[in-house]
Every structure is written in structure tokens, then in C-alpha cells.
N, C-alpha and C. Protein backbone atom coordinates (compact mmCIF):
# COMPACT_ATOMS: atom_id res chain seq x y z
N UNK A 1 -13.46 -23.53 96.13
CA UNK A 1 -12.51 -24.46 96.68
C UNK A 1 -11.22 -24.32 95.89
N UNK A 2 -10.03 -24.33 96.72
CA UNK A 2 -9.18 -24.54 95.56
C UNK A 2 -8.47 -26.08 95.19
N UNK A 3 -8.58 -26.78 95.45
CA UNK A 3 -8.34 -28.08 94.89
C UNK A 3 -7.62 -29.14 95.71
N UNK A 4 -6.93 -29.65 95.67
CA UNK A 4 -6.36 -30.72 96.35
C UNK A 4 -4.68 -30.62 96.09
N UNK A 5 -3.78 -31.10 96.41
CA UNK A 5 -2.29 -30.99 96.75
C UNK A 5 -1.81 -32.51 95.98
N UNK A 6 -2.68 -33.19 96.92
CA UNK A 6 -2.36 -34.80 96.71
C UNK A 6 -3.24 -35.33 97.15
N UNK A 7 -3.71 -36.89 96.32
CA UNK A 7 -4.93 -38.00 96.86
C UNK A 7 -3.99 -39.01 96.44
N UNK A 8 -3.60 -39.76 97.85
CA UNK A 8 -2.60 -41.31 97.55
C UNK A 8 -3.64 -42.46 97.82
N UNK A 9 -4.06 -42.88 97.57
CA UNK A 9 -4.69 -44.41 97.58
C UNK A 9 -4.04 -45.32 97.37
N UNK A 10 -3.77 -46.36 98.08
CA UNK A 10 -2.74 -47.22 98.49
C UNK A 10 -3.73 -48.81 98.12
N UNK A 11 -3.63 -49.54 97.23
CA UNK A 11 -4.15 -50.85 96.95
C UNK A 11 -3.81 -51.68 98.46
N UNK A 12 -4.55 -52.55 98.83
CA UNK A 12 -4.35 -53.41 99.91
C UNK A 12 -4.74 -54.98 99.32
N UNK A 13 -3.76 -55.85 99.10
CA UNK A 13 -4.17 -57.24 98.71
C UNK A 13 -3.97 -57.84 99.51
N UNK A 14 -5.22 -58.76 99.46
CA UNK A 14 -5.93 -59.87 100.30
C UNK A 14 -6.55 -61.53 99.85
N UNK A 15 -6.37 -62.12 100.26
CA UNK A 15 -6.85 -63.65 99.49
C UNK A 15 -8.63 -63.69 100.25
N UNK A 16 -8.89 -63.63 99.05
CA UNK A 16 -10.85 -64.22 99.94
C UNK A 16 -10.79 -65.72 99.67
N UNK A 17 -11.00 -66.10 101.35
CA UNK A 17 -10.64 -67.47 101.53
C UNK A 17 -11.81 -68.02 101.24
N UNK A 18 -12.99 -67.40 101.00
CA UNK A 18 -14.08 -68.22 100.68
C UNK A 18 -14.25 -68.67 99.10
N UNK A 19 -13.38 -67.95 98.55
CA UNK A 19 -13.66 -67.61 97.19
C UNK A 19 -12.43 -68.33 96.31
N UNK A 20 -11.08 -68.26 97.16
CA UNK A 20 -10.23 -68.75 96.59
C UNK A 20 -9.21 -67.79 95.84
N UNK A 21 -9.22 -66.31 95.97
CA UNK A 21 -9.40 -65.47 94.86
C UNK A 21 -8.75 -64.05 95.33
N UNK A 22 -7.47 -63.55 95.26
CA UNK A 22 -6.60 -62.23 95.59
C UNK A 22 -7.91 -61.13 95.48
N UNK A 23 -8.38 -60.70 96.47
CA UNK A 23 -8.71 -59.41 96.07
C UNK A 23 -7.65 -57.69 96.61
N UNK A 24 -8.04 -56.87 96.13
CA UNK A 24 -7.78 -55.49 96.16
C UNK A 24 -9.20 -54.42 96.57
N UNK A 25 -8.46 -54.05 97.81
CA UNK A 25 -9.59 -52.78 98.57
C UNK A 25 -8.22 -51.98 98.66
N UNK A 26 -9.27 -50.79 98.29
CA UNK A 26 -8.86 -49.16 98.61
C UNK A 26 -8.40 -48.63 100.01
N UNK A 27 -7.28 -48.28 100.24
CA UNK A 27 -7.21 -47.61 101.47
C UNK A 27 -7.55 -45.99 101.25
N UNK A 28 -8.30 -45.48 102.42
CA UNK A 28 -8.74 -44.36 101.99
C UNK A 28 -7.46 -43.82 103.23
N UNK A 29 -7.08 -42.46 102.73
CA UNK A 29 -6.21 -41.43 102.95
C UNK A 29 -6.57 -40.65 104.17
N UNK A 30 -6.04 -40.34 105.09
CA UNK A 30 -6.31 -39.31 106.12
C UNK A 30 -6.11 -38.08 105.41
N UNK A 31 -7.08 -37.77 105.82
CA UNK A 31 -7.69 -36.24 105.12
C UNK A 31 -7.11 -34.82 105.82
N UNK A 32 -6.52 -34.11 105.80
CA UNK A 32 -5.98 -33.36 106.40
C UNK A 32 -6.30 -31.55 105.90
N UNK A 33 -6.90 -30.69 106.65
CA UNK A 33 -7.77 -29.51 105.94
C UNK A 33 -6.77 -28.48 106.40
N UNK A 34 -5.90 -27.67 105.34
CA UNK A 34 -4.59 -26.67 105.52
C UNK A 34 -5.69 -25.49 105.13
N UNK A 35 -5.91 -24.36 106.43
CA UNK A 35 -6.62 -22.87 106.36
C UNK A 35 -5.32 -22.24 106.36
N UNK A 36 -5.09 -21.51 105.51
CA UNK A 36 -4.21 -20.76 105.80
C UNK A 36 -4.09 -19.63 104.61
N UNK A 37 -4.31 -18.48 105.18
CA UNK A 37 -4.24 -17.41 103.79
C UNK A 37 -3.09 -16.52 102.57
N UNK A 38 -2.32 -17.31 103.28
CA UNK A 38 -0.87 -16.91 102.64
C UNK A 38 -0.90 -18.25 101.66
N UNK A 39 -1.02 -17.66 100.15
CA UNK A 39 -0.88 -18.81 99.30
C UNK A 39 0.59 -19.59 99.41
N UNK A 40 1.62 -18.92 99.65
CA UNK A 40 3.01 -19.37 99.38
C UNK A 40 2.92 -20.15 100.86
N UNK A 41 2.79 -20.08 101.94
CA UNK A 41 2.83 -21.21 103.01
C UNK A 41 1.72 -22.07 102.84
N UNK A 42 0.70 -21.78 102.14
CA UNK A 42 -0.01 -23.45 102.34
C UNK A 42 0.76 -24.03 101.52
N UNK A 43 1.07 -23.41 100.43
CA UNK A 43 1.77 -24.42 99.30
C UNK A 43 3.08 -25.32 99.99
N UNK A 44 4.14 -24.25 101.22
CA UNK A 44 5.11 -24.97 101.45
C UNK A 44 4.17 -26.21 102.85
N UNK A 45 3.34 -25.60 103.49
CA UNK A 45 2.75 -26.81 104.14
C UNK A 45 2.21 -28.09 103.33
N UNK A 46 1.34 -27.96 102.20
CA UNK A 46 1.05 -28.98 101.36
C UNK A 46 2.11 -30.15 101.02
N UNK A 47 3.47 -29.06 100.40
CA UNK A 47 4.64 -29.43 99.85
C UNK A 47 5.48 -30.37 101.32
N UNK A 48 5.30 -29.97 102.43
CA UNK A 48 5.79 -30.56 103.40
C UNK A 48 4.90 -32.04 104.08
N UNK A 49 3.63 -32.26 103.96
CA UNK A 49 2.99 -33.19 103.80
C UNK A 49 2.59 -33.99 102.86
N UNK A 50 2.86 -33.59 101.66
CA UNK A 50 2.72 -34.56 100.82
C UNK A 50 3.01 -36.12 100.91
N UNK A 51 4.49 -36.47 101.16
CA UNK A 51 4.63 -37.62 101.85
C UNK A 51 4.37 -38.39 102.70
N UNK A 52 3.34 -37.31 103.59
CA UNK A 52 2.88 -38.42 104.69
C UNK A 52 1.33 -39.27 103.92
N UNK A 53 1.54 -39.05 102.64
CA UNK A 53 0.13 -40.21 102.25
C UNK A 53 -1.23 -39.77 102.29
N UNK A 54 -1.30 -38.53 102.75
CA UNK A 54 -2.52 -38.10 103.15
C UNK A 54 -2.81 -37.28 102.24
N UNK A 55 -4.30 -36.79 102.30
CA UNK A 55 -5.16 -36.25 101.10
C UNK A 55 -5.57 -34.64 101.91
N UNK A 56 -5.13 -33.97 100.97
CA UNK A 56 -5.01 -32.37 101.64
C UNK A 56 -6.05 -31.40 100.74
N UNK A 57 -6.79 -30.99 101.63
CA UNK A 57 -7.92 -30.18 100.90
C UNK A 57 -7.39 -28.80 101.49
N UNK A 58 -7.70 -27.46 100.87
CA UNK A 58 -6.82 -26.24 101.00
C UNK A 58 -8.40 -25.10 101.33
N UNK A 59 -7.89 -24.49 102.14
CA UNK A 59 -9.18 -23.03 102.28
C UNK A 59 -8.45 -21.89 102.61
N UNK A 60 -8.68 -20.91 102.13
CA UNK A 60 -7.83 -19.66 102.03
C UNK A 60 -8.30 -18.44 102.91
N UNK A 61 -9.60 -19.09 103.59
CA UNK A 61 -9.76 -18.10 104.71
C UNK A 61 -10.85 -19.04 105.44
N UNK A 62 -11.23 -18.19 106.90
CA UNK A 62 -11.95 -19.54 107.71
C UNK A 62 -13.13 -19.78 107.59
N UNK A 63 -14.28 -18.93 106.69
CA UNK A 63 -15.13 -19.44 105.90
C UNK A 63 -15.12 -20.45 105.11
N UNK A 64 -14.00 -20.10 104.02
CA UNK A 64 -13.82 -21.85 103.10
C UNK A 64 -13.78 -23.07 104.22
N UNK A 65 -13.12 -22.79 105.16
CA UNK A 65 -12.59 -23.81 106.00
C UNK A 65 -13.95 -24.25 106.84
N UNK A 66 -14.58 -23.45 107.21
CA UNK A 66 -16.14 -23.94 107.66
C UNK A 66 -16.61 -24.92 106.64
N UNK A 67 -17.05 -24.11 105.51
CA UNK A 67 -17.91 -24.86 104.49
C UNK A 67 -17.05 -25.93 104.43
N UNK A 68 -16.18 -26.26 103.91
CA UNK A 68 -14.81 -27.37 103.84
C UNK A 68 -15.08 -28.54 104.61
N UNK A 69 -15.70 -28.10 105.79
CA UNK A 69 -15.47 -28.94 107.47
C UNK A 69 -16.87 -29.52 107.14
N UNK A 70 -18.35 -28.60 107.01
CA UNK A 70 -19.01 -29.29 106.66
C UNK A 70 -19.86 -29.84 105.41
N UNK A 71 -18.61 -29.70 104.65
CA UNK A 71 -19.12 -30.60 103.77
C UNK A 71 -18.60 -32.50 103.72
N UNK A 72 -17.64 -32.35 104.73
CA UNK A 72 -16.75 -33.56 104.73
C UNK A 72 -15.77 -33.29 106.09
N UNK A 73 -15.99 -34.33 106.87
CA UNK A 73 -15.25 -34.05 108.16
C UNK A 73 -13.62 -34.58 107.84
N UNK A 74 -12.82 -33.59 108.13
CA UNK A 74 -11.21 -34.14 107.64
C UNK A 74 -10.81 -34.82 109.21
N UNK A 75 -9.38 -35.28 108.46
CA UNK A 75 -8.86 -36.46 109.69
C UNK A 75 -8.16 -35.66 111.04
N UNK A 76 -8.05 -34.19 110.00
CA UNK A 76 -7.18 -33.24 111.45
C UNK A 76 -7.47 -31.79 110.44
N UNK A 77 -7.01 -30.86 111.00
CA UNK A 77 -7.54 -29.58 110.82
C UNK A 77 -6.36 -28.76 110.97
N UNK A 78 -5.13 -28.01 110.17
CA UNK A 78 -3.69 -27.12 110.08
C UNK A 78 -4.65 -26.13 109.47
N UNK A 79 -4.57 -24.86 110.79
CA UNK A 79 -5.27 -24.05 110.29
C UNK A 79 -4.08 -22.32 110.96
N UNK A 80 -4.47 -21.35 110.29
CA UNK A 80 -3.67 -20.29 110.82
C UNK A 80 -4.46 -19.71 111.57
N UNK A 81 -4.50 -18.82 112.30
CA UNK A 81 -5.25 -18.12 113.19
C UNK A 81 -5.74 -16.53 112.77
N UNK A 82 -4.95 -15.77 112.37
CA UNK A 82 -5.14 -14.68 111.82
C UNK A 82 -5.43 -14.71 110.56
N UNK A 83 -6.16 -14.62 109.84
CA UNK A 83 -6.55 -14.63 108.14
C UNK A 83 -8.21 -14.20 108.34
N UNK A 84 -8.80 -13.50 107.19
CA UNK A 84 -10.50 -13.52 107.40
C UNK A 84 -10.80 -14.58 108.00
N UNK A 85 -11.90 -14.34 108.08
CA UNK A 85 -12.71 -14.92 109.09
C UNK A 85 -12.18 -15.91 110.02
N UNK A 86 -11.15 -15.34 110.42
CA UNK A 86 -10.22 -16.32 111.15
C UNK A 86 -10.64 -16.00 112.77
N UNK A 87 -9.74 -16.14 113.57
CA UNK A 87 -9.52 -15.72 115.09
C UNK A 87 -10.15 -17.31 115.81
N UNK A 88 -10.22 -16.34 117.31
CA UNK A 88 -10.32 -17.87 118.27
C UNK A 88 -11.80 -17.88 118.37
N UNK A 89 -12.75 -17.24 118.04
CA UNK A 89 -14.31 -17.71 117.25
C UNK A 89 -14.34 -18.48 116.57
N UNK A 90 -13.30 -18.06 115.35
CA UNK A 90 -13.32 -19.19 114.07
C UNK A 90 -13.22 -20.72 114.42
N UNK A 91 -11.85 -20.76 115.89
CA UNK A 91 -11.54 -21.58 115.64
C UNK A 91 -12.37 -22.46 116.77
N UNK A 92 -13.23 -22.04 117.63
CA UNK A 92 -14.78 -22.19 118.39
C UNK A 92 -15.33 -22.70 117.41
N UNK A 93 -15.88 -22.14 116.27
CA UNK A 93 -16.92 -22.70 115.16
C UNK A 93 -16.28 -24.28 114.76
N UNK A 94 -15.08 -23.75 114.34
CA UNK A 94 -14.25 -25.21 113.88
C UNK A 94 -14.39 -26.70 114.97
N UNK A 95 -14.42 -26.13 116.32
CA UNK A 95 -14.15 -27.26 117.14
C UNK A 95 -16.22 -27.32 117.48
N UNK A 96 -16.72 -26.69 116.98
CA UNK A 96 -18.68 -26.68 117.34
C UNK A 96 -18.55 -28.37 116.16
N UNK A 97 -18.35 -27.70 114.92
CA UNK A 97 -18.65 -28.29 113.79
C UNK A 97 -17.82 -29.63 113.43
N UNK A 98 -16.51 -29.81 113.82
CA UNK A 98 -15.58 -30.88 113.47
C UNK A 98 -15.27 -31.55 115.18
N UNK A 99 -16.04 -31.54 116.03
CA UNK A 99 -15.71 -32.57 117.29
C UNK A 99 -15.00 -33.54 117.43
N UNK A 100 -13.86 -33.33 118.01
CA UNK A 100 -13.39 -34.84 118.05
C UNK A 100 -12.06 -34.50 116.96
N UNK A 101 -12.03 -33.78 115.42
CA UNK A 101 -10.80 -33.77 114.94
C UNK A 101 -9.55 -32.88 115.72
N UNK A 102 -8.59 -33.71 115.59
CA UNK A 102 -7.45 -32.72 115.94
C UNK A 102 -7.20 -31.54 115.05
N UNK A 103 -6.50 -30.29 116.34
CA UNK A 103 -6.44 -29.01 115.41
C UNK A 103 -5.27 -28.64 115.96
N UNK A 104 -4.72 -28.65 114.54
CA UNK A 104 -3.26 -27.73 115.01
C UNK A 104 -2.83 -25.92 114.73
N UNK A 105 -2.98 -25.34 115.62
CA UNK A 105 -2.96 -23.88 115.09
C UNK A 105 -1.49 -23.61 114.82
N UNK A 106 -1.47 -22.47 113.46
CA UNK A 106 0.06 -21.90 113.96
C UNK A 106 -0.34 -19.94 113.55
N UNK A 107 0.48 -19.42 114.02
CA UNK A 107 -0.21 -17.91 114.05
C UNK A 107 1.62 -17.41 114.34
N UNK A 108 1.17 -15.94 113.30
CA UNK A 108 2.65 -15.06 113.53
C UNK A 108 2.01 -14.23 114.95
N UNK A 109 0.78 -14.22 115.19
CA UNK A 109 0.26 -13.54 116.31
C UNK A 109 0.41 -13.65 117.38
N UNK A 110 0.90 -14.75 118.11
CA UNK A 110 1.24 -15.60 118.89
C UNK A 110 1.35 -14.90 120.50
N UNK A 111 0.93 -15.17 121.59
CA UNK A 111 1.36 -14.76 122.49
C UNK A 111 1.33 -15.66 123.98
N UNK A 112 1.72 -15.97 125.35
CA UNK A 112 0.83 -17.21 125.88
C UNK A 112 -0.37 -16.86 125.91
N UNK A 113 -0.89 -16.16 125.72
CA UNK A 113 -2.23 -16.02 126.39
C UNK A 113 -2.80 -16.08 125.22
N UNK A 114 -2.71 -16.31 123.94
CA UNK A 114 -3.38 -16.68 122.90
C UNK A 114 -2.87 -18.32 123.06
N UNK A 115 -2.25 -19.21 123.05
CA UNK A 115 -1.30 -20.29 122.75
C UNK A 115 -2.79 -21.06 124.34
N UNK A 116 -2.85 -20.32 125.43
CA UNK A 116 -3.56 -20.95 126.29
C UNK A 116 -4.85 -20.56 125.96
N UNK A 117 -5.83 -19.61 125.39
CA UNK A 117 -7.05 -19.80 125.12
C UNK A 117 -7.08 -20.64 124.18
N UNK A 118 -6.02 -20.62 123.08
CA UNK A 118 -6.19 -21.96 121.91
C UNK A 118 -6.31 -23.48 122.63
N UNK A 119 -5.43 -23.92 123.09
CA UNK A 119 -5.86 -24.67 124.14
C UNK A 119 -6.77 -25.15 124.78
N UNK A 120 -7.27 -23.94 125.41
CA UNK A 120 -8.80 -24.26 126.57
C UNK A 120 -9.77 -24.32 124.85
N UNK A 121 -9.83 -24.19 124.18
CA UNK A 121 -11.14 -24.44 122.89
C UNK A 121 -10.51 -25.75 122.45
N UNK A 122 -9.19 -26.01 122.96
CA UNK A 122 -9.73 -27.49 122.20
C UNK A 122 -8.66 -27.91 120.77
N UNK A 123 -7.74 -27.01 120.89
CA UNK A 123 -6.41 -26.85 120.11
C UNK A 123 -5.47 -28.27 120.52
N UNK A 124 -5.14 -29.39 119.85
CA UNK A 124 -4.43 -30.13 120.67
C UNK A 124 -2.85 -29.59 120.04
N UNK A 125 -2.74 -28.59 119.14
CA UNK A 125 -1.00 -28.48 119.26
C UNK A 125 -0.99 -26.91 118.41
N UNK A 126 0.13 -25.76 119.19
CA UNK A 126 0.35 -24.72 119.02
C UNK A 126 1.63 -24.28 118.21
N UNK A 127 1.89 -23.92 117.35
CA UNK A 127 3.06 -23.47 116.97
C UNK A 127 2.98 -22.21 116.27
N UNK A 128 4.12 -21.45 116.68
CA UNK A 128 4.14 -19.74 116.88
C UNK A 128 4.67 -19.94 115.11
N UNK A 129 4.95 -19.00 114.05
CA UNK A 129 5.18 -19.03 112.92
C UNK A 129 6.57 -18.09 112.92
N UNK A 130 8.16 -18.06 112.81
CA UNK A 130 8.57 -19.00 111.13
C UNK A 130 8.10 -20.78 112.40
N UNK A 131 7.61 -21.57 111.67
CA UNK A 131 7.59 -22.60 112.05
C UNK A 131 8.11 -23.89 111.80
N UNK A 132 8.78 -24.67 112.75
CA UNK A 132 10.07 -25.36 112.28
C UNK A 132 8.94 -26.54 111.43
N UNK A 133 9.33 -26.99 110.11
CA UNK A 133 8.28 -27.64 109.73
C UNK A 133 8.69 -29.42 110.20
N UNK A 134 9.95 -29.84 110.89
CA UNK A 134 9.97 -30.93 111.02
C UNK A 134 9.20 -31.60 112.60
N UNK A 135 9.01 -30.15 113.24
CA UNK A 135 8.16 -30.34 114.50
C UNK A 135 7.02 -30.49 113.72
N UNK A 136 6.26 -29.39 113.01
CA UNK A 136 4.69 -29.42 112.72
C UNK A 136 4.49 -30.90 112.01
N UNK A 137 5.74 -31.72 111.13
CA UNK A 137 5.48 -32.78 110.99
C UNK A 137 5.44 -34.01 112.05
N UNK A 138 6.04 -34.02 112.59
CA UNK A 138 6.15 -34.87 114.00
C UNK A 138 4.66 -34.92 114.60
N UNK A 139 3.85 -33.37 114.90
CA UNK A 139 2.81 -33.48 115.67
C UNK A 139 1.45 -33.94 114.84
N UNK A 140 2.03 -33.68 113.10
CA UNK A 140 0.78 -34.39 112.92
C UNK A 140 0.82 -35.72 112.27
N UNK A 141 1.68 -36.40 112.30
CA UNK A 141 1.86 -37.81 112.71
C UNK A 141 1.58 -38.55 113.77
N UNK A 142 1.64 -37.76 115.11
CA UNK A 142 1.34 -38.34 116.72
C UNK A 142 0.19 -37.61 116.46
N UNK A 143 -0.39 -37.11 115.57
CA UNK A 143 -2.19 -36.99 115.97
C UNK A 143 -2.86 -37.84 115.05
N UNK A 144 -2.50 -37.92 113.77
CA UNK A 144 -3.10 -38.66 112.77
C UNK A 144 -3.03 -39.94 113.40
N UNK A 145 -1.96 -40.47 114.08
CA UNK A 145 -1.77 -41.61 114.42
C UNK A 145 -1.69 -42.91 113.69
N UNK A 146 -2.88 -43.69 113.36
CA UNK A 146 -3.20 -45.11 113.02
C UNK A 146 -3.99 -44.53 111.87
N UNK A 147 -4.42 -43.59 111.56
CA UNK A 147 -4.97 -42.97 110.49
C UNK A 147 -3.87 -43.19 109.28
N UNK A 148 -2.81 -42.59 109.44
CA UNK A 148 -1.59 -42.50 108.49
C UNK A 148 -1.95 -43.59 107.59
N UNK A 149 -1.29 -45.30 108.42
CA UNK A 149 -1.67 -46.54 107.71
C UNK A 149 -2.72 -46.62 106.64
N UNK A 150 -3.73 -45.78 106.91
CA UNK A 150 -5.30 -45.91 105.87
C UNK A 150 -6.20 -46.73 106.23
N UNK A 151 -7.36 -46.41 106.52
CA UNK A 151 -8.19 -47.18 107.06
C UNK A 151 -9.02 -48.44 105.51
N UNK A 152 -9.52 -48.96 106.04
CA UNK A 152 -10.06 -50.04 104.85
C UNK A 152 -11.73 -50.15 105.22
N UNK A 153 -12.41 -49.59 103.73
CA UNK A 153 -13.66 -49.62 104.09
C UNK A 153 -14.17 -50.36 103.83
């Protein structure tokens, strides 16, 4: 594994009315899993999410990113398309194993007819690579959604 980017945990205070008494619960972080095998762009993707609050786990090819997925289901899935064990299998396995998370592909490979099989597997957002990073932020804000805020366990 290679490590984490950022973990923000956000205190949430609350009065327990039974008790009389301020407490503090943990907001846990939307988890967000960056595949991508070019060390210098995950770093500028990491570096570009950092602020959104969320907790970024990193895999450097789409094996890590399997094991990654099941060892802990993330809140959305920024993955590249071309890297080992990458392609639109990989990203089949990804949508077998993580159901239900959003996946955003971006690929220098790009073509429609890759951009629409990503799609039909289950891709909810495509972006071709140099990639404008204030779009890729936009889309994973409108996917994270209500996640962002932090859920309270």
C-alpha cells in the first residue's frame, strides 16, 4: 500500500439532553480510492482533493486497487484506465467488487468508443487526460454528494 494523502476528521458537538452534558462524535471522511500509475499525477490528484475533507487511499496499479476495494469499500473510486492490470476488465472487476460506488475514469487512451463501453460497465463520469482538474473536482463533489458533510456513526 502506499499510504494515505490526508485523514480529516471533523469533531461534531452535541448536548446529550438526557445527560445534561456537550458531547463530541467523530465524523468519518468520505473515502476516496486514486488508481493511477503515474506517481506525479496521483500526487497532483491527491494534492487537488485534499480540501475536499476526504480521506484518500492511493494504488499504483489495478491490482492494489482490487485488494484496496476489498479490503475496505471507498466512498468513490478515481481510477486511470491504462496502467497494469488496468483496462475495461479491471474496471468490470472494480464495479463486480465495489457495487454501488461511483467511478470516475480518466485515460490518455481515450476514444468514444472507449468513453461509451466505460459507461455501459457502470462508469458514472469520463474524462479524457491533460484533465481540467476543476471539472474532475466538480464531478466528484456531485457524486460524493452528502458524503462530503461526513457521516456520524
Amino acid at each position: 500500500m502506499h499510504g494515505l494523502c490526508i485523514v480529516s476528521h471533523q469533531g461534531v458537538k452535541g448536548l446529550d439532553v438526557q445527560r445534561g452534558q456537550w458531547m463530541t462524535q467523530e465524523r468519518k471522511p468520505a473515502v476516496v480510492l486514486i488508481a493511477e500509475d503515474d506517481q506525479e499525477m496521483r500526487s497532483l490528484l491527491c494534492d487537488e482533493l485534499y480540501d475536499l475533507g476526504v480521506s484518500i487511499r492511493e494504488a499504483a496499479d489495478g491490482d492494489e486497487a482490487l485488494r484496496l476495494v476489498l479490503d475496505a469499500r471507498p466512498s468513490l473510486i478515481l481510477t486511470d484506465l491504462r496502467m497494469p492490470a488496468g483496462g475495461l476488465d479491471y474496471i468490470s472487476r472494480l464495479r463486480t467488487f465495489a457495487p454501488g460506488v461511483p467511478m470516475v475514469l480518466i485515460t490518455s487512451f481515450g476514444d468514444p468508443q472507449t468513453k461509451a463501453d466505460a459507461i455501459a460497465i457502470g462508469v458514472e463520469a469520463y474524462f479524457d487526460k491533460p484533465v481540467r482538474l476543476s471539472e474532475l473536482r466538480g464531478a466528484v463533489r456531485r457524486l460524493l454528494g452528502p458524503a462530503l458533510d461526513g457521516k456520524i456513526d
